[in-house]
Protein backbone atom coordinates (compact mmCIF):
# COMPACT_ATOMS: atom_id res chain seq x y z
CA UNK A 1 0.70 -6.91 56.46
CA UNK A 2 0.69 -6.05 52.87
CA UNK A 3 2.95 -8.69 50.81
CA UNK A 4 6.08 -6.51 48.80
CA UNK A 5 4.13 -6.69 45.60
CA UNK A 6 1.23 -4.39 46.56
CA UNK A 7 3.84 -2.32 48.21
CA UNK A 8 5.94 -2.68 45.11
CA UNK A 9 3.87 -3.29 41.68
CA UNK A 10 5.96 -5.06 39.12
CA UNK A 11 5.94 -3.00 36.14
CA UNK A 12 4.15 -5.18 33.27
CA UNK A 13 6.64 -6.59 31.25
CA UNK A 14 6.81 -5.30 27.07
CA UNK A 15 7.50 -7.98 24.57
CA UNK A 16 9.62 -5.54 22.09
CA UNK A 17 9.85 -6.53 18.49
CA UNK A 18 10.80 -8.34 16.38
CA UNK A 19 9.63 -11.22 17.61
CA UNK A 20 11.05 -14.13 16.14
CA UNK A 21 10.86 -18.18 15.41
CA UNK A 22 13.93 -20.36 16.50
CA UNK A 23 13.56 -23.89 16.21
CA UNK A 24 14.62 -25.97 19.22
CA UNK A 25 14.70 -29.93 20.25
CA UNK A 26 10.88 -31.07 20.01
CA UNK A 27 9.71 -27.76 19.58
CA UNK A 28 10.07 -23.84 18.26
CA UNK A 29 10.65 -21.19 20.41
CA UNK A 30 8.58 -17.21 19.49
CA UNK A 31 11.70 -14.97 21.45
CA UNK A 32 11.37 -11.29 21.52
CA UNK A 33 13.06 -8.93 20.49
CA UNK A 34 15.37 -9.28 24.08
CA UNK A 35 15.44 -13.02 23.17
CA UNK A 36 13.13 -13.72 25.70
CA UNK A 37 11.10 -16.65 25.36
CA UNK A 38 7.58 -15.34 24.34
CA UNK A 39 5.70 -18.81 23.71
CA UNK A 40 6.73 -22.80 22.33
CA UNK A 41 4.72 -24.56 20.17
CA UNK A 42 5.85 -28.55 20.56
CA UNK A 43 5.74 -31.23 17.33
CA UNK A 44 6.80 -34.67 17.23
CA UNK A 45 7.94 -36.34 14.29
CA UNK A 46 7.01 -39.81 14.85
CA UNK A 47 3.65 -40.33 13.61
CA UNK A 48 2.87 -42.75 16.28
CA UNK A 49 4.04 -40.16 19.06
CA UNK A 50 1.88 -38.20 17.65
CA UNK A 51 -1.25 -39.72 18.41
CA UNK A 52 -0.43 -41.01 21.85
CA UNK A 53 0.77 -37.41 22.90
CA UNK A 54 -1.35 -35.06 20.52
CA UNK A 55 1.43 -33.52 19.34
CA UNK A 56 1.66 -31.38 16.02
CA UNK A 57 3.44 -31.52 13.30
CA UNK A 58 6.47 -30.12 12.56
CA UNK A 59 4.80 -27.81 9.95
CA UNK A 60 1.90 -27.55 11.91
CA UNK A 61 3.80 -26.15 14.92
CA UNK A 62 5.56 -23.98 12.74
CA UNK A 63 3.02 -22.52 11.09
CA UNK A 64 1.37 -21.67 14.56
CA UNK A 65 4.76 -20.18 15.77
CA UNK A 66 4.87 -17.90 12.75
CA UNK A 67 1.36 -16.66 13.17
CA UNK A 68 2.31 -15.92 16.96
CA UNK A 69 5.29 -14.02 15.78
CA UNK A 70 3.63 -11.68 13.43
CA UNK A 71 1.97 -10.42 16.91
CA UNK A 72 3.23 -7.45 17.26
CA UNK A 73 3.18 -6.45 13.60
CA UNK A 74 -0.55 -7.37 13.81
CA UNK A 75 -0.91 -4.84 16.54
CA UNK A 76 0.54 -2.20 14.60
CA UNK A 77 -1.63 -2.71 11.65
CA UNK A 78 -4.52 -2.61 13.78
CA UNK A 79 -3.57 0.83 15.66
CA UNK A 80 -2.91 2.17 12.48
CA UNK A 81 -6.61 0.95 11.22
CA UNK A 82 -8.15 2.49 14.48
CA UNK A 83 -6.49 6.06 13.99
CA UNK A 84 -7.55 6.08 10.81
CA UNK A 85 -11.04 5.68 11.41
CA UNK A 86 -10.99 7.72 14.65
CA UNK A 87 -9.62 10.63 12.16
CA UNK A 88 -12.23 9.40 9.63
CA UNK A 89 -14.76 10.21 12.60
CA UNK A 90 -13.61 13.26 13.47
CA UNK A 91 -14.07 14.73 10.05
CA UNK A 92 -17.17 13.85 9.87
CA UNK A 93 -18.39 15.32 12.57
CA UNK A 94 -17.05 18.69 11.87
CA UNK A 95 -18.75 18.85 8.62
């Protein structure tokens, strides 16, 4: 007997812009534009946690959280990039 997610496919879930960086105990959280958690990135601030756990940073883990959140711009950018040279192509092949 089929189980009632191949009768049923969950649609796949859209992250809608902007996604942002909030800053949580231990960690910051990438939400969507739904505040929806997205992804964490985790720091510790005691050096000495640190290295037993293998923890980042503060600024490391923020860093990485802001790079995640330009995600969707990134996407954009890169469509736009795509079109451009799919146009780019098409022109040239008419003449």
């Amino acid at each position: 007997m089929a189980d009632d997610d191949e009768i049923h496919p969950k649609a796949a879930r859209g992250f809608p812009p902007p996604w942002i960086v909030v800053e949580r105990d231990g960690g910051f959280c990438i939400e969507d534009g739904e505040g929806l958690a997205v992804a964490w990135t985790y720091f510790a601030d005691d050096a000495a946690a640190r290295t037993v756990t293998g923890s980042m940073t503060r600024e490391e883990a923020h860093r990485i959280a802001k790079a995640i959140a330009m995600v969707p711009e990134m996407r954009t950018i890169i469509r736009s990039l795509q079109d451009g040279l799919a146009e780019a192509d098409a022109d040239d092949a008419r003449g």
